[in-house]
C-alpha atoms as a PDB file:
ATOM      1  CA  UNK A   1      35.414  51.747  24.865  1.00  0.00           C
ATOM      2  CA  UNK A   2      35.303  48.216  26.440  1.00  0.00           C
ATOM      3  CA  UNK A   3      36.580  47.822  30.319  1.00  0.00           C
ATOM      4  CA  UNK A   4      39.075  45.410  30.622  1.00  0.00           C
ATOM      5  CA  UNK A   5      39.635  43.735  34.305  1.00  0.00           C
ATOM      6  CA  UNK A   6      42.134  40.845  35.123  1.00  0.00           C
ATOM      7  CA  UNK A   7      42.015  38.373  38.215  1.00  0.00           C
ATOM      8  CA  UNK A   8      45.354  36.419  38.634  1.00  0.00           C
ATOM      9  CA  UNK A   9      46.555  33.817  41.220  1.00  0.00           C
ATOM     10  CA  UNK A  10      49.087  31.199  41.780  1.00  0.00           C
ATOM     11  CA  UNK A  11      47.250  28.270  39.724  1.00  0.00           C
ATOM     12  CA  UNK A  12      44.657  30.425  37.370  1.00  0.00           C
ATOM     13  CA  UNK A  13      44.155  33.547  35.372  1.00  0.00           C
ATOM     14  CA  UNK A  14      40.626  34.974  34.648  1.00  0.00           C
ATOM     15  CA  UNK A  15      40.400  37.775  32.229  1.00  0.00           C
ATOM     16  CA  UNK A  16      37.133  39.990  31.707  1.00  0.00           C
ATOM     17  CA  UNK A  17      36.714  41.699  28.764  1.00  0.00           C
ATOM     18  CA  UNK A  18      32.825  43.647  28.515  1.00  0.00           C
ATOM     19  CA  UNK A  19      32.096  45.564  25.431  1.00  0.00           C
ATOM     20  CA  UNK A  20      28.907  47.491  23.624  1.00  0.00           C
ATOM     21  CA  UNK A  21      28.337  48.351  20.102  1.00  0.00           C
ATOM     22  CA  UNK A  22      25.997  48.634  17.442  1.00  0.00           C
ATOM     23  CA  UNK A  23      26.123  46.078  14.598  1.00  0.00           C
ATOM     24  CA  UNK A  24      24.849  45.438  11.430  1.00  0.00           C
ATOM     25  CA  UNK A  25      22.702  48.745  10.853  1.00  0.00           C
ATOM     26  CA  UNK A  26      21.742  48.151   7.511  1.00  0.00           C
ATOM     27  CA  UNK A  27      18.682  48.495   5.028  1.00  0.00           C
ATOM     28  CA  UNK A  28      18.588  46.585   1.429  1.00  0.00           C
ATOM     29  CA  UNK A  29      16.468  46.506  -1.448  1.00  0.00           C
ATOM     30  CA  UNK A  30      17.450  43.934  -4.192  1.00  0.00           C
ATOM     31  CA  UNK A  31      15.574  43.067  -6.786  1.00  0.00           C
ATOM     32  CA  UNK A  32      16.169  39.321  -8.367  1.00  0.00           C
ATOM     33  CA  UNK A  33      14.687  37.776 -11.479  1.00  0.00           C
ATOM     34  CA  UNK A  34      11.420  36.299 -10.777  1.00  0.00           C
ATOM     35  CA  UNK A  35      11.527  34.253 -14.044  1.00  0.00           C
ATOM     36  CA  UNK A  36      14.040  31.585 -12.940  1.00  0.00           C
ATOM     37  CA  UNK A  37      13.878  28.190 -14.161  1.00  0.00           C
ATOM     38  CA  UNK A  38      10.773  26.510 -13.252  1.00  0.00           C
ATOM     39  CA  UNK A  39      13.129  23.069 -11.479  1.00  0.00           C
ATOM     40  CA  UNK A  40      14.843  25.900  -9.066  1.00  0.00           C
ATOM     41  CA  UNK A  41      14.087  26.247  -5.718  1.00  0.00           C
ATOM     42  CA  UNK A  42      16.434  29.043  -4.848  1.00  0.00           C
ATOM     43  CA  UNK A  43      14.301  31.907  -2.981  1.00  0.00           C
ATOM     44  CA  UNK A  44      17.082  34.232  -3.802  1.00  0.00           C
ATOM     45  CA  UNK A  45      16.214  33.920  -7.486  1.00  0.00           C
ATOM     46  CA  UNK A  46      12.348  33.846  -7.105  1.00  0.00           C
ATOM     47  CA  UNK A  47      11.346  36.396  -5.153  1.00  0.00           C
ATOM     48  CA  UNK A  48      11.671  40.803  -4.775  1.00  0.00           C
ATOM     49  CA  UNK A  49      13.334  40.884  -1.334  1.00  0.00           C
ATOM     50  CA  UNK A  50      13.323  44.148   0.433  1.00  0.00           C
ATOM     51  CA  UNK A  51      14.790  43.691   4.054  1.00  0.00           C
ATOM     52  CA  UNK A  52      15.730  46.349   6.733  1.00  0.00           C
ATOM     53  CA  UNK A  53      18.098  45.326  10.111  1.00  0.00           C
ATOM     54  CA  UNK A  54      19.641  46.787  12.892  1.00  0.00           C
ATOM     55  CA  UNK A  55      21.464  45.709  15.581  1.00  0.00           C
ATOM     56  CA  UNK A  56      22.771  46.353  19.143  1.00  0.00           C
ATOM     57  CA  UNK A  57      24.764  43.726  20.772  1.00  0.00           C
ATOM     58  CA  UNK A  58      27.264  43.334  23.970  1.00  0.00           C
ATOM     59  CA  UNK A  59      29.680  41.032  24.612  1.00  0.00           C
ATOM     60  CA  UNK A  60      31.969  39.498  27.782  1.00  0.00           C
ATOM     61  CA  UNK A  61      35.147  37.010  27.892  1.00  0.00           C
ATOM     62  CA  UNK A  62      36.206  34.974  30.211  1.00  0.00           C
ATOM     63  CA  UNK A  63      39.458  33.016  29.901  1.00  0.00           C
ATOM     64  CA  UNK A  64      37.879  30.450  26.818  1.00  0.00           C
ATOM     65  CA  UNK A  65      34.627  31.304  27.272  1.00  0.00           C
ATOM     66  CA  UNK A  66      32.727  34.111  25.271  1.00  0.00           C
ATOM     67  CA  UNK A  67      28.928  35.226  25.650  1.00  0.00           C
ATOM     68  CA  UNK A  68      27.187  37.793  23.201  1.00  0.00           C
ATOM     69  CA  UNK A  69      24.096  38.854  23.924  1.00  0.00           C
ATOM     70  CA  UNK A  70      22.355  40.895  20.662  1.00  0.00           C
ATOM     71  CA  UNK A  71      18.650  42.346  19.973  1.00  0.00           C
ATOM     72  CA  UNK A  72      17.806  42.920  16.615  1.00  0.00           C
ATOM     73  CA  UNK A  73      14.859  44.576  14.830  1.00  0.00           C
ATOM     74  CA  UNK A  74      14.446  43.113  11.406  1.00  0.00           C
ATOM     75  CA  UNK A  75      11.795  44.062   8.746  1.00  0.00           C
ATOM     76  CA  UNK A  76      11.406  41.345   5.540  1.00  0.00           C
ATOM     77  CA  UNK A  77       9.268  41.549   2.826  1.00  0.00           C
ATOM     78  CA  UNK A  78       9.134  38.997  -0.246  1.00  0.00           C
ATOM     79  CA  UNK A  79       7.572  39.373  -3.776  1.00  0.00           C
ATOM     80  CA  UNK A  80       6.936  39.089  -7.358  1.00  0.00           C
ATOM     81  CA  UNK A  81       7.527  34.722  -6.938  1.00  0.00           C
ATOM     82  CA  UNK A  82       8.359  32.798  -9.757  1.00  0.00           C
ATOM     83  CA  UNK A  83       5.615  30.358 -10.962  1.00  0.00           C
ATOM     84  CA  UNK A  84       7.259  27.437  -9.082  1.00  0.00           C
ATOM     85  CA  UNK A  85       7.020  29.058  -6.096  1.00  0.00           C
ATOM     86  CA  UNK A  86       3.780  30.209  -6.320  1.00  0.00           C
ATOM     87  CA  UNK A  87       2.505  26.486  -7.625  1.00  0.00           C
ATOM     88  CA  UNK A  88       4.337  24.874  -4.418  1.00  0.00           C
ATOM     89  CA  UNK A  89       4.458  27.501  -1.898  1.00  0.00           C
ATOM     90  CA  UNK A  90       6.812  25.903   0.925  1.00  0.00           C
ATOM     91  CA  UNK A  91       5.890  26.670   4.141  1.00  0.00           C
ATOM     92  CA  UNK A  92       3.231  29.410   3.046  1.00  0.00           C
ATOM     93  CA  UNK A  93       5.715  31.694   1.610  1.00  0.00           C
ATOM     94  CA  UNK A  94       4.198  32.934  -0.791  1.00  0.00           C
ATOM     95  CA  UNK A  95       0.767  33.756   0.833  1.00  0.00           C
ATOM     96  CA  UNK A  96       2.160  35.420   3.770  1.00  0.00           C
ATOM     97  CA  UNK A  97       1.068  38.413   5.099  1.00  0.00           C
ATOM     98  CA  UNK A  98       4.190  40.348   4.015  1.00  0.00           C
ATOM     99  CA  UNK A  99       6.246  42.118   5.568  1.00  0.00           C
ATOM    100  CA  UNK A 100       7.327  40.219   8.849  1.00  0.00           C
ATOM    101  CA  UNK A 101       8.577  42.399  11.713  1.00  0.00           C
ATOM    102  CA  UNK A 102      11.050  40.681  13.861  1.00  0.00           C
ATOM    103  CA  UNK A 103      11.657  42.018  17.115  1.00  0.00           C
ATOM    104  CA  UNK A 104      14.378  39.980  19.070  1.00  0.00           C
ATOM    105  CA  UNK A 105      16.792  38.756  21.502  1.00  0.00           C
ATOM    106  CA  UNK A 106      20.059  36.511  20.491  1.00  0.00           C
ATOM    107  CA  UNK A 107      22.374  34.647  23.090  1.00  0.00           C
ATOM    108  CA  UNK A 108      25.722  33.386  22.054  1.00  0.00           C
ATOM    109  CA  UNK A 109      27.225  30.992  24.462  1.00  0.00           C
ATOM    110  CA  UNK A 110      31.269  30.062  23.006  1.00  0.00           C
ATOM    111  CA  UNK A 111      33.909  28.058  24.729  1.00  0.00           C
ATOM    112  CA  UNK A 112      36.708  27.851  22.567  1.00  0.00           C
ATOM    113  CA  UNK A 113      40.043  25.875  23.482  1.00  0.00           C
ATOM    114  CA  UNK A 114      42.071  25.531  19.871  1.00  0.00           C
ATOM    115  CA  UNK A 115      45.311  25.915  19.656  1.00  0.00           C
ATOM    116  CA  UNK A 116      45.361  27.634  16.124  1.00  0.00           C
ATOM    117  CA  UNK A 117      42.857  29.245  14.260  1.00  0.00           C
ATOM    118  CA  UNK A 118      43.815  28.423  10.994  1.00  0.00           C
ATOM    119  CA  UNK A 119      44.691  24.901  11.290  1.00  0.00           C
ATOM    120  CA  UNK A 120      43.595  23.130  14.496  1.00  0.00           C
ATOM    121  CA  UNK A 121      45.723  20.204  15.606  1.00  0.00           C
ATOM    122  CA  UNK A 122      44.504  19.644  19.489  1.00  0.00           C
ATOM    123  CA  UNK A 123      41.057  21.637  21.913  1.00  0.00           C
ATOM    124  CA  UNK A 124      37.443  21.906  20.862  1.00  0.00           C
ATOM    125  CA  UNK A 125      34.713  24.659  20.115  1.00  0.00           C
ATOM    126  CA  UNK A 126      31.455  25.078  21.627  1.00  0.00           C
ATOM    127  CA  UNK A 127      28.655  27.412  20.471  1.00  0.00           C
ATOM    128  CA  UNK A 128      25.266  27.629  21.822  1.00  0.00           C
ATOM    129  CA  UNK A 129      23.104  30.233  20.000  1.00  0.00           C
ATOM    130  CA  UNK A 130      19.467  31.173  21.484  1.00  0.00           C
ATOM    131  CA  UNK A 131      17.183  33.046  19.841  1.00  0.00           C
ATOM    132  CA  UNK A 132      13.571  34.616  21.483  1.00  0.00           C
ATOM    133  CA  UNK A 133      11.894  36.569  19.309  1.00  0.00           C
ATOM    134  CA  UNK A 134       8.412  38.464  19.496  1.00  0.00           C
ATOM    135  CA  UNK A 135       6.269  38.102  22.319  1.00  0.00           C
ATOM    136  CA  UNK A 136       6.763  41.191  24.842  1.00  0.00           C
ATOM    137  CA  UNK A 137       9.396  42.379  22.449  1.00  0.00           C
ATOM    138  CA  UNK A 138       6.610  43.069  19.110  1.00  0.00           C
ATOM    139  CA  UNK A 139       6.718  42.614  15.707  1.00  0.00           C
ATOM    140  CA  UNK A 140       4.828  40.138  14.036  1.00  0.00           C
ATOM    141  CA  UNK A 141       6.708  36.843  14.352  1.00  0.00           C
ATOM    142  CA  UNK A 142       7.215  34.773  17.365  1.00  0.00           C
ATOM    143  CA  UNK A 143       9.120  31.666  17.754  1.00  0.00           C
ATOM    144  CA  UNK A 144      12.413  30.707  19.806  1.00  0.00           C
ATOM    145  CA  UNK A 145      15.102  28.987  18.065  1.00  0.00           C
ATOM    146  CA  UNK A 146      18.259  27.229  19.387  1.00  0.00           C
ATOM    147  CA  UNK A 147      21.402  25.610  17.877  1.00  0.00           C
ATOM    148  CA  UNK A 148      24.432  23.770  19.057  1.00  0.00           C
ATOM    149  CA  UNK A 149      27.266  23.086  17.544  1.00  0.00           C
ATOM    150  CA  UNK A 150      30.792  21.426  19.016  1.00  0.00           C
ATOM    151  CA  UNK A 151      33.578  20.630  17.214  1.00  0.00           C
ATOM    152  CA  UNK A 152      36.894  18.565  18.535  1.00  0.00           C
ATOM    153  CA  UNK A 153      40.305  18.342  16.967  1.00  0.00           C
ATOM    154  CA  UNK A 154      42.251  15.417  18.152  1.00  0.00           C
ATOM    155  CA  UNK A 155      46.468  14.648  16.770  1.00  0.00           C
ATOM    156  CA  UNK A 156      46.499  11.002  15.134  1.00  0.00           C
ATOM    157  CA  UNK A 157      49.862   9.544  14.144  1.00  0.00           C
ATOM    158  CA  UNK A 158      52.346  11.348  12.616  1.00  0.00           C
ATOM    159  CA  UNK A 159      51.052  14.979  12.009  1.00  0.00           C
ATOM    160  CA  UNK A 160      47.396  14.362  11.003  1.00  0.00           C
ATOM    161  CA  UNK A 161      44.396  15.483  12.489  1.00  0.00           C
ATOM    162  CA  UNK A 162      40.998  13.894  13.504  1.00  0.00           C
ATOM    163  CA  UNK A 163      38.525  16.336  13.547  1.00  0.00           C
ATOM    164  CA  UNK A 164      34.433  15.234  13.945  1.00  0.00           C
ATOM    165  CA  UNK A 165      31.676  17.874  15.062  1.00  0.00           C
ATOM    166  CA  UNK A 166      28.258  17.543  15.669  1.00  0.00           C
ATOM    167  CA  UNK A 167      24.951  20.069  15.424  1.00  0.00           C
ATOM    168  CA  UNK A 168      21.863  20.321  16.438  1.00  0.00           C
ATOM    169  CA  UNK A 169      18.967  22.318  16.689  1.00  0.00           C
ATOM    170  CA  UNK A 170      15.556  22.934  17.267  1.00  0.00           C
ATOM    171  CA  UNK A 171      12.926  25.583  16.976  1.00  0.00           C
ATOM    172  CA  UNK A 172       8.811  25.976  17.298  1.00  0.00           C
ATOM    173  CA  UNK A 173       6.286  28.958  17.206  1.00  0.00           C
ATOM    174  CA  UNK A 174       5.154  31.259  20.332  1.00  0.00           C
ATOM    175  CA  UNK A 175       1.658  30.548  19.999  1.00  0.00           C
ATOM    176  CA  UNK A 176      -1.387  29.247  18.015  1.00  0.00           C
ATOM    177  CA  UNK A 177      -1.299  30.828  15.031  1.00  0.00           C
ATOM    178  CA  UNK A 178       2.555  32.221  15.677  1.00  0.00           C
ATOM    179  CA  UNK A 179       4.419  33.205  12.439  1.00  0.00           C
ATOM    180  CA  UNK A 180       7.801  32.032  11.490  1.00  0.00           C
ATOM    181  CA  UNK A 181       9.810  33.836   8.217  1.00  0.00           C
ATOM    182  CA  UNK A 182      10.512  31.218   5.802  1.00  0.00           C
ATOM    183  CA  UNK A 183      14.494  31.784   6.113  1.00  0.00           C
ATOM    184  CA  UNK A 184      14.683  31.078   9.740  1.00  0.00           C
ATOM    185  CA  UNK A 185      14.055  27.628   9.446  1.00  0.00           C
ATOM    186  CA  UNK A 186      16.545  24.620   8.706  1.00  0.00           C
ATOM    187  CA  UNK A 187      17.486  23.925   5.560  1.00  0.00           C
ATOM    188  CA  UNK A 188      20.365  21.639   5.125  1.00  0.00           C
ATOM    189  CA  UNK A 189      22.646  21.040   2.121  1.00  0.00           C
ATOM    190  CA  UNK A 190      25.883  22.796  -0.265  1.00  0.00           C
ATOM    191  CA  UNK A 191      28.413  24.579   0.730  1.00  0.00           C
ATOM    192  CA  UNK A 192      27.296  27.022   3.473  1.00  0.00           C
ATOM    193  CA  UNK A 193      27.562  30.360   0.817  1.00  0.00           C
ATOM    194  CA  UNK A 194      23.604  30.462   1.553  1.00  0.00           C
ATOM    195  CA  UNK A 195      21.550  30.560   4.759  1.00  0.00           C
ATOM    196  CA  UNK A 196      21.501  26.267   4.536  1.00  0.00           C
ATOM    197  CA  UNK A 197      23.485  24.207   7.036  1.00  0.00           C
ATOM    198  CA  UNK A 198      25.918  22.902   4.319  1.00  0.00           C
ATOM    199  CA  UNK A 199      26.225  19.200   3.494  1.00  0.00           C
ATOM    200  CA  UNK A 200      28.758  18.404   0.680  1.00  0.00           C
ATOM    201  CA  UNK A 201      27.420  16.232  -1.963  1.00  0.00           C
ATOM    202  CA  UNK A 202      24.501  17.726  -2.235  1.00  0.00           C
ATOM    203  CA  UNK A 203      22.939  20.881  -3.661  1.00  0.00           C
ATOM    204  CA  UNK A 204      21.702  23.753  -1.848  1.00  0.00           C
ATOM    205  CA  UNK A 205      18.646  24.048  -1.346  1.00  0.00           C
ATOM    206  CA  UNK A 206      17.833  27.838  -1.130  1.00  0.00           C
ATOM    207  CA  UNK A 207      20.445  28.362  -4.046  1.00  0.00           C
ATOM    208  CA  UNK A 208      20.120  26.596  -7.091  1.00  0.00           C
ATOM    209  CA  UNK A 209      18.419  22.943  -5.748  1.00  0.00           C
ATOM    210  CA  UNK A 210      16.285  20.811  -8.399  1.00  0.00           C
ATOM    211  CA  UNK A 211      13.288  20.625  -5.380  1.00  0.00           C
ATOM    212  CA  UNK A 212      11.560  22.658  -3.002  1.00  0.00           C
ATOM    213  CA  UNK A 213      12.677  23.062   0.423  1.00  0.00           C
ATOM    214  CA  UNK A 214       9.851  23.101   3.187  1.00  0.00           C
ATOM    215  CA  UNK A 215      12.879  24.060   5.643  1.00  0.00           C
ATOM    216  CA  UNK A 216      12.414  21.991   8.902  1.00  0.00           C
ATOM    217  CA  UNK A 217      12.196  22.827  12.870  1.00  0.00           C
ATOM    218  CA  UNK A 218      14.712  19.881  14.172  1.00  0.00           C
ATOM    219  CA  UNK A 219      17.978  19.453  12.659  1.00  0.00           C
ATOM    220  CA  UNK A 220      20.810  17.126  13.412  1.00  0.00           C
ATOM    221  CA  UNK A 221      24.236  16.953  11.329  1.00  0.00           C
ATOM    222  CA  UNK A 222      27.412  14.895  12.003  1.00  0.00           C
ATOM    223  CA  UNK A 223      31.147  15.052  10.549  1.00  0.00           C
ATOM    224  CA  UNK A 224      34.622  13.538  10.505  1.00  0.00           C
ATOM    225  CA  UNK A 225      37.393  14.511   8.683  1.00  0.00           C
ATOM    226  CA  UNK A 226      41.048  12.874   8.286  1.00  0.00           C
ATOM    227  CA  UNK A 227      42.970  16.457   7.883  1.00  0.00           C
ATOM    228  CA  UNK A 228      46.300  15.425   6.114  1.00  0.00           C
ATOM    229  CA  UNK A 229      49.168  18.414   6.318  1.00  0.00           C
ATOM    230  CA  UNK A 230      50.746  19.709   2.967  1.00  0.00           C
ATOM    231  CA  UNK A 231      52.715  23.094   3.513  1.00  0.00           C
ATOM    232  CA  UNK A 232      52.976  24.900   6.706  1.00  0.00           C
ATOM    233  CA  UNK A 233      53.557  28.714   5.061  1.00  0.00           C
ATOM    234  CA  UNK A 234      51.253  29.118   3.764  1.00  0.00           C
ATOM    235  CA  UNK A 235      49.115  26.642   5.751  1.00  0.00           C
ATOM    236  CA  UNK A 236      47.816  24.063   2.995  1.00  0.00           C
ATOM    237  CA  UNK A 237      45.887  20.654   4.419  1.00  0.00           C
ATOM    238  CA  UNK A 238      44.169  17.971   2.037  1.00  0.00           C
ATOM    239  CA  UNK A 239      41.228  16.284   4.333  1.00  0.00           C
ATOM    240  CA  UNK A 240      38.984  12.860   3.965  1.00  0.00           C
ATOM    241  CA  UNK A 241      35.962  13.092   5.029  1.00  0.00           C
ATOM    242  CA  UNK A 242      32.100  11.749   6.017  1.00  0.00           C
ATOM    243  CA  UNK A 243      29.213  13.115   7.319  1.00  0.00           C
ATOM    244  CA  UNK A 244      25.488  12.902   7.374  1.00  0.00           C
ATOM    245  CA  UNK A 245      22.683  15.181   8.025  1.00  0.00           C
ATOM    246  CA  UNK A 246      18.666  15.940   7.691  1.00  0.00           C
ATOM    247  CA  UNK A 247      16.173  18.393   8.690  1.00  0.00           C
ATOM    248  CA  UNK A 248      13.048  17.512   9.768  1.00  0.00           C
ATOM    249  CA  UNK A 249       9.332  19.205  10.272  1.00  0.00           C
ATOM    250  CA  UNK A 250       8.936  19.149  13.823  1.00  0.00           C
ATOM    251  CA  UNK A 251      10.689  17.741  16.842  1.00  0.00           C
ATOM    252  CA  UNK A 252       8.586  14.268  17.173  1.00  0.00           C
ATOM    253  CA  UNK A 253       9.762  13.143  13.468  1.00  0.00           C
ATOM    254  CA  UNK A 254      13.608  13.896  13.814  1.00  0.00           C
ATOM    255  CA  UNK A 255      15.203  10.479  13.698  1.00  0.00           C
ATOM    256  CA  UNK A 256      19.195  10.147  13.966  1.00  0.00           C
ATOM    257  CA  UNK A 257      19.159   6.719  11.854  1.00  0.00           C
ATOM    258  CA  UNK A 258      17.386   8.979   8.740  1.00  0.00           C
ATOM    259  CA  UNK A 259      20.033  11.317   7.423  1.00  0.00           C
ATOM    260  CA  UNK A 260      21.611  11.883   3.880  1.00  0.00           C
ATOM    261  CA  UNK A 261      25.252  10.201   3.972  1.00  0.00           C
ATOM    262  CA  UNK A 262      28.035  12.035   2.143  1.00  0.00           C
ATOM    263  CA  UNK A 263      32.144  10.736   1.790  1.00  0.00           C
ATOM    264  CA  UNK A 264      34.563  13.026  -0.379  1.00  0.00           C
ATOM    265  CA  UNK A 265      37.689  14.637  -0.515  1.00  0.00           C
ATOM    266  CA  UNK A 266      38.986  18.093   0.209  1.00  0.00           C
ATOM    267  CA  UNK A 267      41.237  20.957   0.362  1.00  0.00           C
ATOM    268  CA  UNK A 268      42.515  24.035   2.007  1.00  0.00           C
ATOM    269  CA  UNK A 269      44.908  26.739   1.619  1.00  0.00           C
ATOM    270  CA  UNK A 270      44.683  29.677   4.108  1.00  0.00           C
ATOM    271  CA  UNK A 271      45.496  32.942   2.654  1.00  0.00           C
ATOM    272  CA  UNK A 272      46.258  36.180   4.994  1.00  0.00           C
ATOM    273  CA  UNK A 273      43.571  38.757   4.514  1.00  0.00           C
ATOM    274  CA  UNK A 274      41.519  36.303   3.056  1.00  0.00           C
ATOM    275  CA  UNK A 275      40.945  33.262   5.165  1.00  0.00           C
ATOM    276  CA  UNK A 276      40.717  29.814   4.154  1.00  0.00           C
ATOM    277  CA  UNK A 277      39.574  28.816   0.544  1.00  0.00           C
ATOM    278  CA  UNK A 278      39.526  25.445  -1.169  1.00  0.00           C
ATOM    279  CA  UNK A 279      37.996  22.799  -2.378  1.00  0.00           C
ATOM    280  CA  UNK A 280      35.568  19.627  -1.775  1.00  0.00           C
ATOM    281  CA  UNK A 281      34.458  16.899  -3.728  1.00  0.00           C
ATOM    282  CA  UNK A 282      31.331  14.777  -2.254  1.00  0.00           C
ATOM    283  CA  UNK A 283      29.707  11.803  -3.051  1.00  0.00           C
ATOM    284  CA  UNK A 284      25.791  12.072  -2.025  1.00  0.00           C
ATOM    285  CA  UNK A 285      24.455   8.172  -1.123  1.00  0.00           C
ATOM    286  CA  UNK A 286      20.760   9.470  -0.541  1.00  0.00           C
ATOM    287  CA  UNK A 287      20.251  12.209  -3.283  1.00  0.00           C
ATOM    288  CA  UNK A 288      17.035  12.430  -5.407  1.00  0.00           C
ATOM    289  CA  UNK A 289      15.923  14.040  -8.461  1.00  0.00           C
ATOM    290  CA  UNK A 290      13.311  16.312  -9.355  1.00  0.00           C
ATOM    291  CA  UNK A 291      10.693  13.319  -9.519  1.00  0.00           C
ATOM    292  CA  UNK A 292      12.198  12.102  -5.820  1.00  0.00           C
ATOM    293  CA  UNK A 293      13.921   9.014  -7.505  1.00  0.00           C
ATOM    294  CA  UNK A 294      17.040   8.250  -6.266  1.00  0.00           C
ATOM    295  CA  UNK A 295      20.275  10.076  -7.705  1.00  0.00           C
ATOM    296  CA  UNK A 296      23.556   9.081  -6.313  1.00  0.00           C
ATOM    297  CA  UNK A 297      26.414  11.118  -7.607  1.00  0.00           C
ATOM    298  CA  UNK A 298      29.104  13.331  -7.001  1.00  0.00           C
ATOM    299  CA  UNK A 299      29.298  17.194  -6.457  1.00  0.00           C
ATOM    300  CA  UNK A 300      32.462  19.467  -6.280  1.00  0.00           C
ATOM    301  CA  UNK A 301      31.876  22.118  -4.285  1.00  0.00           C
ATOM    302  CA  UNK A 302      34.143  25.115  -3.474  1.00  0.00           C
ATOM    303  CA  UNK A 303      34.789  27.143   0.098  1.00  0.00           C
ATOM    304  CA  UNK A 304      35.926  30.335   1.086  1.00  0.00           C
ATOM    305  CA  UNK A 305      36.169  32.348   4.079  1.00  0.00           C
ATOM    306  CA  UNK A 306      35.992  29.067   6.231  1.00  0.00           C
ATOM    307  CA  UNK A 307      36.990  25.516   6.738  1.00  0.00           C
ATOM    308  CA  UNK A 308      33.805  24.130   6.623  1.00  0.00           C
END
């Protein structure tokens, strides 16, 4: 049971909250058609995946601050890959020594100062996840991996909301010839219902994309939305929004100026017991096709569980 310990005086009020438990103990083995269309890229859809996990993490808060601190033990194993994966072979997925034993350690860093959780009108949200994994701890991949993320809400005139947020992250091998499982790295695009850093207007790359994704090592990503109040009960919000974002191979070639630039317009509705759910519809300036030509259009994507 966690210990809970409070610290009061006249001008502050520290609370700490520690806790242990055991999450995500799981094992999976899901067979997917390995004769998807030869223009996807989706892994999901091209590959056998048989995965194992288990988890033990703890966790401490104090006053807005929250730290998790998690060590995992993760066995993956991919097979039986499409023809387009096997012709392309992004990041050496399919030749891989299969399967990849991850042994590591996760650090969640949050400071979190909104003053709703449905609909934000004022405070921001930091999150600073670390990952070290293999080295002294085993398996058969090693790399350390590190993302940031901060988001601020801001009140505009009348009720409206100004809300822009900004990621990053970076991540490189332990070693010479130091293995890295193809779904670890950055992949950027959709709407977030995969393992991709989601970017409206365009398609997801590891579900359903019309190229492959290499998956990068750098990533940088920034938003602003105009959040525009319908209905209080339930909470309803329309939004306006731009953002850009990229992914990148290795540290040296990120470049902040490079980035695929999306506008649109959105929705929300946040239903008890189910979160938020809605709607987005994104206009992609830098999209190609298949052949890498350029494809400017539109995509309407949809959201659930989350804002975005």
């Amino acid at each position: 049971m966690p210990i809970s310990a409070a610290i009061t005086n006249h001008t502050a009020s520290i609370f700490l909250n520690p806790g242990c438990s055991i999450l995500r103990p799981w094992s999976a083995s899901v067979s997917i058609r390995s004769d998807a269309n030869p223009t996807t890229s989706a892994i999901a859809r091209s590959a056998t995946a048989v995965r194992c996990a288990s988890a033990v993490g703890c966790a401490g808060r104090i006053t807005f601050f929250r730290g998790d601190w998690i060590y995992q033990l993760d066995r993956t194993s991919l097979s039986n890959f499409s023809s387009y994966y096997q012709t392309y072979n992004p990041n050496g997925v399919v030749t891989e020594d299969w399967p990849l034993i991850s042994s590591g350690f996760t650090q969640i860093i949050n400071r979190n100062s909104l003053d709703r959780p449905e609909f934000p009108t004022a405070g921001s949200e930091f999150t600073l996840t670390t990952e070290l994994v293999g080295t002294v701890m085993g398996g058969n991949v090693d790399f350390h991996k590190h993302t940031l993320r901060i988001d601020w809400f801001t009140p505009a005139l009348w009720k409206l909301v100004f809300y822009t947020s900004f990621q990053a992250g970076y991540m490189e091998g332990l070693g010479k010839d130091a293995k890295i499982p193809y779904l670890e790295y950055y992949f950027m695009g959709g709407d977030g219902l995969s393992r991709a850093n989601p970017l409206r207007g365009y398609e997801d790359p590891l579900s359903g994309g019309t190229v492959i994704a290499e998956g990068g090592k750098a990533m940088l990503k920034y938003t602003a939305e105009l959040r525009i109040p319908i209905a209080p009960n339930p909470t309803i919000f329309g939004l306006l929004f731009a953002e850009a974002g990229n992914t990148w191979p290795d540290f040296k070639r990120a470049d902040p100026f490079s980035m695929k630039r999306s506008v649109g317009i959105g929705a929300r509705v946040y239903m008890p017991m189910v979160g938020i759910i809605g709607f987005d519809y994104g206009y992609g300036f830098d999209r190609v096709d298949q052949n890498g030509n350029p494809d400017p259009k539109w995509k309407m994507h949809f959201v659930f569980g989350r804002s975005f």
